[in-house]
C-alpha atoms as a PDB file:
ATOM      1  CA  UNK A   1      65.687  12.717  47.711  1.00  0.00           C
ATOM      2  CA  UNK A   2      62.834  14.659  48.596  1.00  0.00           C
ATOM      3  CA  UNK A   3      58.713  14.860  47.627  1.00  0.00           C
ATOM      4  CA  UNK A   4      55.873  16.954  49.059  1.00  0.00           C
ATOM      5  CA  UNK A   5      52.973  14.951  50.419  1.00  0.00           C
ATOM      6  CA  UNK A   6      49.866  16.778  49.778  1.00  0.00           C
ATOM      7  CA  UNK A   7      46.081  16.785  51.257  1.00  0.00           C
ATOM      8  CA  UNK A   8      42.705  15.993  49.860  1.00  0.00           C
ATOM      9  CA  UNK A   9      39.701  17.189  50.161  1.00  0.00           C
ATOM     10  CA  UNK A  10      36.085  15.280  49.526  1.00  0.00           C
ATOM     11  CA  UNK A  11      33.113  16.297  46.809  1.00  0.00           C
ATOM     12  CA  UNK A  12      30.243  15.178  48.784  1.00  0.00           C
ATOM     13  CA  UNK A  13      30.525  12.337  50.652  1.00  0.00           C
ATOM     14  CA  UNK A  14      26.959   9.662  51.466  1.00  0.00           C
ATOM     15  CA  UNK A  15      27.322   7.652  54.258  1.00  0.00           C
ATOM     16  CA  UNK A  16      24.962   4.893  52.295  1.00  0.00           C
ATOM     17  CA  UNK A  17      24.641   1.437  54.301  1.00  0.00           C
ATOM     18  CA  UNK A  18      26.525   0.026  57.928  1.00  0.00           C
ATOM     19  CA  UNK A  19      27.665  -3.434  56.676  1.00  0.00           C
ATOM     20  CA  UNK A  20      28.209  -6.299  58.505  1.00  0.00           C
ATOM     21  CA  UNK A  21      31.292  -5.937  59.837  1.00  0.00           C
ATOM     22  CA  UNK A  22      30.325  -2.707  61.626  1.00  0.00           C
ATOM     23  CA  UNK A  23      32.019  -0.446  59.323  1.00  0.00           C
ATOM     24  CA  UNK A  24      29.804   1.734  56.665  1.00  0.00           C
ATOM     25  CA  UNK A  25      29.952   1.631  53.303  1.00  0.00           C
ATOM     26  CA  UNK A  26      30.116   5.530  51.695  1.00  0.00           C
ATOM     27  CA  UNK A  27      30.651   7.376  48.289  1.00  0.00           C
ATOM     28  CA  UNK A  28      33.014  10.233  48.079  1.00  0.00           C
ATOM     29  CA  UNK A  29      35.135  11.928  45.647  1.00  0.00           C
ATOM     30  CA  UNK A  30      38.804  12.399  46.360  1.00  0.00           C
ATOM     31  CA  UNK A  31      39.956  15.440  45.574  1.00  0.00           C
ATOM     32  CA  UNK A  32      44.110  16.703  45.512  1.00  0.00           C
ATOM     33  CA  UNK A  33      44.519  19.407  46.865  1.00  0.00           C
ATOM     34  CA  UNK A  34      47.885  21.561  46.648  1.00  0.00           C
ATOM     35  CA  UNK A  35      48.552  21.525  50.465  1.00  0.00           C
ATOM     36  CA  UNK A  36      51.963  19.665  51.092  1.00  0.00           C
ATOM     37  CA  UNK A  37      53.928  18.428  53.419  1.00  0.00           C
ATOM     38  CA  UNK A  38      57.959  17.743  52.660  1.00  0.00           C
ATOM     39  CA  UNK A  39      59.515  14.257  52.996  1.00  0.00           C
ATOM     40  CA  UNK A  40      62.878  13.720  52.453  1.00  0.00           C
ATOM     41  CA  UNK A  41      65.066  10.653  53.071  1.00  0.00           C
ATOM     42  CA  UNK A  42      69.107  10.539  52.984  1.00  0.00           C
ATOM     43  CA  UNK A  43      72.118   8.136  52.644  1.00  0.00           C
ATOM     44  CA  UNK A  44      72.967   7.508  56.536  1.00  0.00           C
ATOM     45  CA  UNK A  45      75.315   5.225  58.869  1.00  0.00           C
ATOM     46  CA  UNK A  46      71.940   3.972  60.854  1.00  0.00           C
ATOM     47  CA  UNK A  47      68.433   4.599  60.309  1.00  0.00           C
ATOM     48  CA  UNK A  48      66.486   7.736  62.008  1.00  0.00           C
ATOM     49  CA  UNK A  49      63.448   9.783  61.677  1.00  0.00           C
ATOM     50  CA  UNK A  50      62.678  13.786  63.114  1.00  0.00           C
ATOM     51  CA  UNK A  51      59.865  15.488  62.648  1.00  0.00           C
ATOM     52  CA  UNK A  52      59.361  19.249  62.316  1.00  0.00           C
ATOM     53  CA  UNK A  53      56.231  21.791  61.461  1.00  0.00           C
ATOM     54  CA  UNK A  54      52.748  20.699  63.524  1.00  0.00           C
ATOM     55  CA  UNK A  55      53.911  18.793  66.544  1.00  0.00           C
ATOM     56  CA  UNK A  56      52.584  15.093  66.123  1.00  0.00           C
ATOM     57  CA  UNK A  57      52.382  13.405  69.485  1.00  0.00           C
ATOM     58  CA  UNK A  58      52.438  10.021  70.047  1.00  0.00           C
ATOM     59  CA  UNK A  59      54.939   7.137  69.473  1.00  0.00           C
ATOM     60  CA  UNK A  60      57.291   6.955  66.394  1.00  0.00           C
ATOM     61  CA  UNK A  61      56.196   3.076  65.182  1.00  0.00           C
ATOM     62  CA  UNK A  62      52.802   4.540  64.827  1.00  0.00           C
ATOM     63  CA  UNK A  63      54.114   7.383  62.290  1.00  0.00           C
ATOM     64  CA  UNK A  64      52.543   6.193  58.961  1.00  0.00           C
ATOM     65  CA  UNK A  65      55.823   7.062  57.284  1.00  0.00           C
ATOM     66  CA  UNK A  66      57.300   4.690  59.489  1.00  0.00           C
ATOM     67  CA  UNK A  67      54.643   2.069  58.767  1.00  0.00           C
ATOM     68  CA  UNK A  68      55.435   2.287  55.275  1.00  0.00           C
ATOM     69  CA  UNK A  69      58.955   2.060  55.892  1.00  0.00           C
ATOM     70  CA  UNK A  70      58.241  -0.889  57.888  1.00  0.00           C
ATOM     71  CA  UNK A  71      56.240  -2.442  55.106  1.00  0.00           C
ATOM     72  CA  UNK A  72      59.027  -2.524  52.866  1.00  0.00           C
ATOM     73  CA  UNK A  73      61.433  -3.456  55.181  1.00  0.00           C
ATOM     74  CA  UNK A  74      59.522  -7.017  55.379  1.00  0.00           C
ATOM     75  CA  UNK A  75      60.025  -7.496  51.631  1.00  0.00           C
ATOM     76  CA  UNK A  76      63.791  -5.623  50.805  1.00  0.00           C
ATOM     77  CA  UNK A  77      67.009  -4.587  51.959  1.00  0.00           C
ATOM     78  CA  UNK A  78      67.328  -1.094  52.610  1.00  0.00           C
ATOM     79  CA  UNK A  79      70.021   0.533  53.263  1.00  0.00           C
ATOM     80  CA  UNK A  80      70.267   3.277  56.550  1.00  0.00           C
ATOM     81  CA  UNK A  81      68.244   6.511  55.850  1.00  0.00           C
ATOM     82  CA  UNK A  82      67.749   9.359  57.916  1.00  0.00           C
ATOM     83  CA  UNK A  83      64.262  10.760  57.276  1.00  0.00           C
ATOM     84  CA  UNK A  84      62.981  14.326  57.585  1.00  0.00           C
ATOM     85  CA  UNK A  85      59.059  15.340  57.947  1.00  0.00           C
ATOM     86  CA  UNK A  86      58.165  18.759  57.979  1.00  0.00           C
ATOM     87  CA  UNK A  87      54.465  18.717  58.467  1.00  0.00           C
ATOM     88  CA  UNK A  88      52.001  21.057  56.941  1.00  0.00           C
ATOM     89  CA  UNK A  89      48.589  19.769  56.245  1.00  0.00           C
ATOM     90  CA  UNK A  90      46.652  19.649  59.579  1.00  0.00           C
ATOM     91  CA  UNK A  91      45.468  16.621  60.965  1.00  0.00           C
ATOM     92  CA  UNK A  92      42.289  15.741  62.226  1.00  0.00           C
ATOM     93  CA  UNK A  93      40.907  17.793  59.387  1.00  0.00           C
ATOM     94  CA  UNK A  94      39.635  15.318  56.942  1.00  0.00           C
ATOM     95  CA  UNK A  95      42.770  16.047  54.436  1.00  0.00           C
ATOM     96  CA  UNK A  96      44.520  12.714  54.208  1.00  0.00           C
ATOM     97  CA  UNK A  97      47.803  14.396  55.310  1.00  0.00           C
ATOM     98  CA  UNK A  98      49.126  11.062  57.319  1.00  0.00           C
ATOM     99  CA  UNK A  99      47.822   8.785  54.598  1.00  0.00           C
ATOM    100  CA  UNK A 100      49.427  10.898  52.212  1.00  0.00           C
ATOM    101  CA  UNK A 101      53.049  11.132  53.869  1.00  0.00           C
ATOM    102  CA  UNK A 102      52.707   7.132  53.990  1.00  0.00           C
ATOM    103  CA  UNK A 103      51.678   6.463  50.313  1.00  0.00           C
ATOM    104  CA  UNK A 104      54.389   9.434  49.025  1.00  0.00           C
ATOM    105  CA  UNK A 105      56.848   7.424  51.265  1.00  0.00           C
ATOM    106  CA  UNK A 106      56.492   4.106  49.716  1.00  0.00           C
ATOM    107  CA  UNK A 107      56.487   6.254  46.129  1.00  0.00           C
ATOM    108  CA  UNK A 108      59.884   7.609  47.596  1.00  0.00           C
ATOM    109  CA  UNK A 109      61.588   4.766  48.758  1.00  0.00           C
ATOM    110  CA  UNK A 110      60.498   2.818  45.805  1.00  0.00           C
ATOM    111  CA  UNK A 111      62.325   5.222  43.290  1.00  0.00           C
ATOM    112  CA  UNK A 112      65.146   5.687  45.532  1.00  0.00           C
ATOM    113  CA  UNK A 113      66.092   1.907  46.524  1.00  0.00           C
ATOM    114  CA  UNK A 114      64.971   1.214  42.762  1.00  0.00           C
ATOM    115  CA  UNK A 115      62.365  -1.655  43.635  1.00  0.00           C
ATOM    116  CA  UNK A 116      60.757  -1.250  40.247  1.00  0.00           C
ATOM    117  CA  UNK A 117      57.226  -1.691  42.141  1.00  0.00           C
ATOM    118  CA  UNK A 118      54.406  -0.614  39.840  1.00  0.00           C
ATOM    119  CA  UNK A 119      51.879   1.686  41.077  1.00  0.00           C
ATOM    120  CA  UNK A 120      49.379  -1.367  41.518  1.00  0.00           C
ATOM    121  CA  UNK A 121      52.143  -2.946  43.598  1.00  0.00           C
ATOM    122  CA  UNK A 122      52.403  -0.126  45.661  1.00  0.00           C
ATOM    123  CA  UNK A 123      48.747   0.562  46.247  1.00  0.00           C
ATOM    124  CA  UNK A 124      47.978  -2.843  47.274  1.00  0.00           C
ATOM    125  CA  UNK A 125      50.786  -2.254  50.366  1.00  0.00           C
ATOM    126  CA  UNK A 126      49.102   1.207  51.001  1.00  0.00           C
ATOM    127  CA  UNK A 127      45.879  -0.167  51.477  1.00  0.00           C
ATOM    128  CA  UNK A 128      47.290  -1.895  53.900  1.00  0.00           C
ATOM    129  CA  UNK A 129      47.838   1.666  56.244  1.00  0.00           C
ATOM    130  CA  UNK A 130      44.302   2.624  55.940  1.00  0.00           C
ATOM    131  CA  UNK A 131      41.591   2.939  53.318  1.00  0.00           C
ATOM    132  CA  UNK A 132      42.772   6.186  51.371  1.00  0.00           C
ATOM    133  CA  UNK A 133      45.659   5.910  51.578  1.00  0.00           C
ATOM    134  CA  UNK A 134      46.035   3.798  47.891  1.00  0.00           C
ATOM    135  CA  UNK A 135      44.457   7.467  46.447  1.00  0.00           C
ATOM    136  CA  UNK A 136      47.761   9.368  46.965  1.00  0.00           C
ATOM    137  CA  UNK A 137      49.523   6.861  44.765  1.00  0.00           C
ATOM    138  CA  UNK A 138      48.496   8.003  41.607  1.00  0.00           C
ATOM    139  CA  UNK A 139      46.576  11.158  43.423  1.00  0.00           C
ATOM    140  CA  UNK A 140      44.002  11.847  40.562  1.00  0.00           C
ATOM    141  CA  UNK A 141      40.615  12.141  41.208  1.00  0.00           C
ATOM    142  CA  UNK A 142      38.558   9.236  41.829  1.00  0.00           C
ATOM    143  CA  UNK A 143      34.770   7.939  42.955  1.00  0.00           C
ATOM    144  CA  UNK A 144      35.306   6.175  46.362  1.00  0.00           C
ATOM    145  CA  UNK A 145      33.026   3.535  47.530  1.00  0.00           C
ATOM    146  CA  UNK A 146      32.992   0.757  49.460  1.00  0.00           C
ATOM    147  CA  UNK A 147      34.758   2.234  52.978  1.00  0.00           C
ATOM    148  CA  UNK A 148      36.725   4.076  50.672  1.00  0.00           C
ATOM    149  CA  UNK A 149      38.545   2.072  49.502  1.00  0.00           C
ATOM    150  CA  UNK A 150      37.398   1.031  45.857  1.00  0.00           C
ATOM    151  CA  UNK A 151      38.601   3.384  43.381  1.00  0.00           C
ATOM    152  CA  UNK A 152      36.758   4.396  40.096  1.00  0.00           C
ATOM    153  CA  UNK A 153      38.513   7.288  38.038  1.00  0.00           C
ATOM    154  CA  UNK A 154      36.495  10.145  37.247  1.00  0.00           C
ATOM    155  CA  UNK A 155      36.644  13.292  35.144  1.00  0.00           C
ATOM    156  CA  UNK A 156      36.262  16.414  36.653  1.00  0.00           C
ATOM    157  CA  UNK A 157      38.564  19.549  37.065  1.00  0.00           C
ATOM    158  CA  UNK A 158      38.625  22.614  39.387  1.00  0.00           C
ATOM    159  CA  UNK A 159      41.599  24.454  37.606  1.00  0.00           C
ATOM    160  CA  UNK A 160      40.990  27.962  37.802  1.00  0.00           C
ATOM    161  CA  UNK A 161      38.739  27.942  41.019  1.00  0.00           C
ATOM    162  CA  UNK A 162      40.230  29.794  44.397  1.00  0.00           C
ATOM    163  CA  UNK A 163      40.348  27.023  46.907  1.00  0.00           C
ATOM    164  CA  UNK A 164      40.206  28.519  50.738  1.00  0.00           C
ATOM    165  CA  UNK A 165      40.456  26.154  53.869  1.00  0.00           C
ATOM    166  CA  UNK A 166      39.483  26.953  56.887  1.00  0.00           C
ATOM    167  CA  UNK A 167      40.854  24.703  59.805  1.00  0.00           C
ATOM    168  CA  UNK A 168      39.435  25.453  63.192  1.00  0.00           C
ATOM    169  CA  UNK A 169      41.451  24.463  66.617  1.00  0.00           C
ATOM    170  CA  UNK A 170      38.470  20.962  66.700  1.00  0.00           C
ATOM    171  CA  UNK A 171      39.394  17.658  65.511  1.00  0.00           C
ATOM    172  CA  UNK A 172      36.763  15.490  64.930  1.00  0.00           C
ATOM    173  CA  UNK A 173      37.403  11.984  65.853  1.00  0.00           C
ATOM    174  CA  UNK A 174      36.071   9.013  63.341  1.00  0.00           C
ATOM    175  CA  UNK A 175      34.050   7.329  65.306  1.00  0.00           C
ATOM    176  CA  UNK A 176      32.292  10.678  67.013  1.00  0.00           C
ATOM    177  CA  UNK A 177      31.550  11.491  63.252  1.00  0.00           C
ATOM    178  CA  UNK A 178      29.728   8.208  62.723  1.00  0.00           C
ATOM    179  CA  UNK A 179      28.132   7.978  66.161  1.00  0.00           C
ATOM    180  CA  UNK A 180      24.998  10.073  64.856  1.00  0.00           C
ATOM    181  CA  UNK A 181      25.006   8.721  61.026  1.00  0.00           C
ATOM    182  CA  UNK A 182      21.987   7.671  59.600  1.00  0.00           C
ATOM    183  CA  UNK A 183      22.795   5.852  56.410  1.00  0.00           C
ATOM    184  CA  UNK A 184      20.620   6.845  53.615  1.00  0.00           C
ATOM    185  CA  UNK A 185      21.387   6.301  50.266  1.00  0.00           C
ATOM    186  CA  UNK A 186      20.720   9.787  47.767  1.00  0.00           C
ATOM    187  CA  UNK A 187      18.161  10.342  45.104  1.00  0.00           C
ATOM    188  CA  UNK A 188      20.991  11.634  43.350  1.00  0.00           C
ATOM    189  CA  UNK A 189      24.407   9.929  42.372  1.00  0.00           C
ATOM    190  CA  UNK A 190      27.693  11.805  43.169  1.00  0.00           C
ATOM    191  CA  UNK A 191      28.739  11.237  39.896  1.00  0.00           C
ATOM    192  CA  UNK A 192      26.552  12.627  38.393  1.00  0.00           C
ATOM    193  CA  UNK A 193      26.512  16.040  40.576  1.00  0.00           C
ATOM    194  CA  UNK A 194      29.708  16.579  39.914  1.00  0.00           C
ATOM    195  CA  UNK A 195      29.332  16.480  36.034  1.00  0.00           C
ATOM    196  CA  UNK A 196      26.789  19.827  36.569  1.00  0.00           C
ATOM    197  CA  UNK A 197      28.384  23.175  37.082  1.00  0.00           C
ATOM    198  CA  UNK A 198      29.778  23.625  40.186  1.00  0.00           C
ATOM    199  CA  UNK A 199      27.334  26.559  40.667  1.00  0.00           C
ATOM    200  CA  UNK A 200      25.011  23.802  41.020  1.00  0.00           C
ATOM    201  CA  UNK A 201      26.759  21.839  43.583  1.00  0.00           C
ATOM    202  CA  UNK A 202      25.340  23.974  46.626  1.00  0.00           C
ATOM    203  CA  UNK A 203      21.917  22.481  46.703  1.00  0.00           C
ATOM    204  CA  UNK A 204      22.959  18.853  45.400  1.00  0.00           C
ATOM    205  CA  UNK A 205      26.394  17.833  46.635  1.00  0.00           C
ATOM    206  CA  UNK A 206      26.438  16.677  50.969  1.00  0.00           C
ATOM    207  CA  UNK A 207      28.542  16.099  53.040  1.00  0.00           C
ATOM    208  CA  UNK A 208      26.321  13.684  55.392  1.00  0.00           C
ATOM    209  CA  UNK A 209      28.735  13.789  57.906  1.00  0.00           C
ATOM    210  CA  UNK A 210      27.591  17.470  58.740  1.00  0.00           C
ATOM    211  CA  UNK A 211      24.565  16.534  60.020  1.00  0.00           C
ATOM    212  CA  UNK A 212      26.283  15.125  63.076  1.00  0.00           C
ATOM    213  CA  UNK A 213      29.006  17.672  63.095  1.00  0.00           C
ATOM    214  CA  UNK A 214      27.431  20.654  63.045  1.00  0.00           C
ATOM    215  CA  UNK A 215      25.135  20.719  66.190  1.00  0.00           C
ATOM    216  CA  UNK A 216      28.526  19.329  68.456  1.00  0.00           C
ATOM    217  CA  UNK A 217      30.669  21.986  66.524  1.00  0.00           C
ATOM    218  CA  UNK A 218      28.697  25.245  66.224  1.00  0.00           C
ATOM    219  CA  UNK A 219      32.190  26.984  64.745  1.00  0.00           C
ATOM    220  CA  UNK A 220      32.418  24.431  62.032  1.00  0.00           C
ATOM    221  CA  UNK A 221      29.158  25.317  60.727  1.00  0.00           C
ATOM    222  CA  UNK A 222      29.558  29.055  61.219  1.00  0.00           C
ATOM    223  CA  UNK A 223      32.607  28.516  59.192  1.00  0.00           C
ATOM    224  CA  UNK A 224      30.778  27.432  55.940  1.00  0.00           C
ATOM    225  CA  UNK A 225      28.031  29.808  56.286  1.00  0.00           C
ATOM    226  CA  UNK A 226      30.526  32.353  56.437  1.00  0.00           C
ATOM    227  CA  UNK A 227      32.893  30.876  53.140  1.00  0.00           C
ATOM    228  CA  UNK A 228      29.337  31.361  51.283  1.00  0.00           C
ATOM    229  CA  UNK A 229      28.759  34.942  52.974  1.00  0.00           C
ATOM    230  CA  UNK A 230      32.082  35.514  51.051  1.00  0.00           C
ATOM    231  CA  UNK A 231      31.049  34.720  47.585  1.00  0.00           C
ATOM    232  CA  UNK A 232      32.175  30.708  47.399  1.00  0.00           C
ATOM    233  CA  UNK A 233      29.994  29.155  44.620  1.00  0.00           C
ATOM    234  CA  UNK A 234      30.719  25.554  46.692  1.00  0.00           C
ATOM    235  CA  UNK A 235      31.097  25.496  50.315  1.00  0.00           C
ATOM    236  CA  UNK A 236      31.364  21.975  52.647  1.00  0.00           C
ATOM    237  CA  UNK A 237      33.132  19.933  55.000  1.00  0.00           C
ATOM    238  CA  UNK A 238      36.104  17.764  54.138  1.00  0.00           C
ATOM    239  CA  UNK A 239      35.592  13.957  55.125  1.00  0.00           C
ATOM    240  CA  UNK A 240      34.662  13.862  58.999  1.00  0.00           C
ATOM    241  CA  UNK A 241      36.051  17.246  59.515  1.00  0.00           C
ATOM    242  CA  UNK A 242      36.906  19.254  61.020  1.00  0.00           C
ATOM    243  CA  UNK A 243      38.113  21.403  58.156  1.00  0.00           C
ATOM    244  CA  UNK A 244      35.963  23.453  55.760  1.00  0.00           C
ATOM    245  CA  UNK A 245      36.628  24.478  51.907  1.00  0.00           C
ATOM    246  CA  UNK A 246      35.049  27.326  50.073  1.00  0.00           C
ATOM    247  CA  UNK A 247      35.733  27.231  45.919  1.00  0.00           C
ATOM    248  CA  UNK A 248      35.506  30.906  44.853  1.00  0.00           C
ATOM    249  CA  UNK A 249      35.509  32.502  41.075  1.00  0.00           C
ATOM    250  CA  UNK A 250      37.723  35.365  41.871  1.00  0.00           C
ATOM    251  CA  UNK A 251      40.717  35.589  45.054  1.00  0.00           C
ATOM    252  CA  UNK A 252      39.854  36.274  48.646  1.00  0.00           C
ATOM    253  CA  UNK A 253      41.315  37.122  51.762  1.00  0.00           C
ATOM    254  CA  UNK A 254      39.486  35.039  54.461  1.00  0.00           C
ATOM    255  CA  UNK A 255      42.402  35.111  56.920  1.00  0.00           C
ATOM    256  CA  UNK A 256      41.437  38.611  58.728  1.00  0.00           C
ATOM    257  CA  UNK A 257      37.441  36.496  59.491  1.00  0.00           C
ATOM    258  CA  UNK A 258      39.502  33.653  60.767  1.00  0.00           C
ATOM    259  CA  UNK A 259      42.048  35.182  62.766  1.00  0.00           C
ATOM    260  CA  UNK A 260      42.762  32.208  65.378  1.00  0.00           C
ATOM    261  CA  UNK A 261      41.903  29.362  62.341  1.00  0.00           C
ATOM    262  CA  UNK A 262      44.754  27.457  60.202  1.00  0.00           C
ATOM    263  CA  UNK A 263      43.479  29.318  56.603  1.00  0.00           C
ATOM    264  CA  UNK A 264      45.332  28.308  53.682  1.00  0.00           C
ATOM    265  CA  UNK A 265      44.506  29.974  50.060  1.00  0.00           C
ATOM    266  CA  UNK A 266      45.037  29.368  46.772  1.00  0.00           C
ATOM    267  CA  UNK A 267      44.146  28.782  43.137  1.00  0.00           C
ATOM    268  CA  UNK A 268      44.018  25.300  41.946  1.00  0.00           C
ATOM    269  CA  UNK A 269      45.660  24.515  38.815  1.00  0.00           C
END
């Protein structure tokens, strides 16, 4: 049985309060994006797990897929599966891609051990990875508040619009990307930007995380100024980077400016 993963990016995203705890409170919207990985998982004598596409380093019990196997390991039987991940999306990029694989993994397992766990079910145990990763289970777009991790569906829809991402050789760590965050909550709801024409987005929708990004990563912001040299009506930073989207009316060809960048293009339907 096999799915494909894929990324997210983020409409605007206010870093609005630090609470208590030491973690910030923000509002975001979570995009899909049509940038996939491929997960598949096998009937096998004994359990195993290999990894192909971008090299992840690191050890395999800290694999998110293998996190979420893990998780419902604790609560079922499952039988041995050998389990394949060829990895696309970058990391380090602000897509989601390793909260994705573990959410689409717990979809996958679910439907092929027949658990019968409804989607609230199965976004309670992926909150339990990390913060997004309960998005990818019904991967719609939603408000995110809270650390990102309270959910509020929302209409809007960028079928039709030529998506390019630009993915320069930088990852941005989390905690660099909040070491320089003021939090300062808008004038102006992200909710109800994104209800305007997206022509309008430019001077409305942040990303506040760019304020802290740019000055370390000079190449990030020369990225975005160049997406908008190109024509994109909407141009920012996903998450805390380090990858950049441009939405454009019409096609283009951005991989000839970005020769030694990870570029992926497409039209989102």
């Amino acid at each position: 049985m096999i799915c494909f993963p894929n990324a997210k990016i983020n409409l605007g995203l206010n870093v609005i309060e630090k609470r208590p705890d030491g973690y910030h409170n923000l509002e975001t919207i979570f995009y899909p994006i049509p940038i996939k990985d491929a997960l598949e998982i096998v009937p096998a004598r004994e359990f195993s797990f290999s990894q192909t596409g971008i090299e992840i380093t690191g050890p395999i019990e800290k694999n998110l897929v293998i996190k979420a196997l893990d998780l419902l390991k604790a609560r079922f039987d499952i039988p041995p599966i050998e389990i394949h991940l060829l990895k696309a999306i970058p990391f380090g990029a602000g897509l989601g891609g390793g909260s994705s694989d573990a959410a689409f993994m717990l979809k996958l397992l679910n439907d092929f051990c027949t658990f019968g766990l409804k989607e609230e079910e199965l976004e309670t145990l992926a909150a339990s990875i990390g913060a997004d990763c309960p998005f990818f289970v019904r991967n719609k777009p939603v408000f995110a508040s809270g650390t990102g991790n309270i959910f509020t569906p929302v209409e809007v829809s960028l079928k039709g619009y030529h998506l390019c991402l630009v993915k320069p050789d930088i990852a941005v760590s989390t905690p660099e990307a909040y070491s320089s965050i003021t939090p300062l909550r808008p004038q102006i709801n992200i909710k109800d930007i994104i209800v305007r024409p997206v022509s309008e987005w430019k001077e409305l929708l942040v990303n506040d995380f760019e304020k802290s990004i740019f000055p370390r990563y000079p190449e990030i912001k020369n990225i975005k100024e160049k997406l908008y040299e190109a024509g994109a009506v909407y141009a920012a930073m996903s998450g805390s980077g380090s990858s950049v989207f441009g939405l454009f009316e019409k096609a283009v060809s951005m991989k000839q400016i970005f020769p030694k960048h990870y570029v992926w293009e497409g039209i989102l339907v």
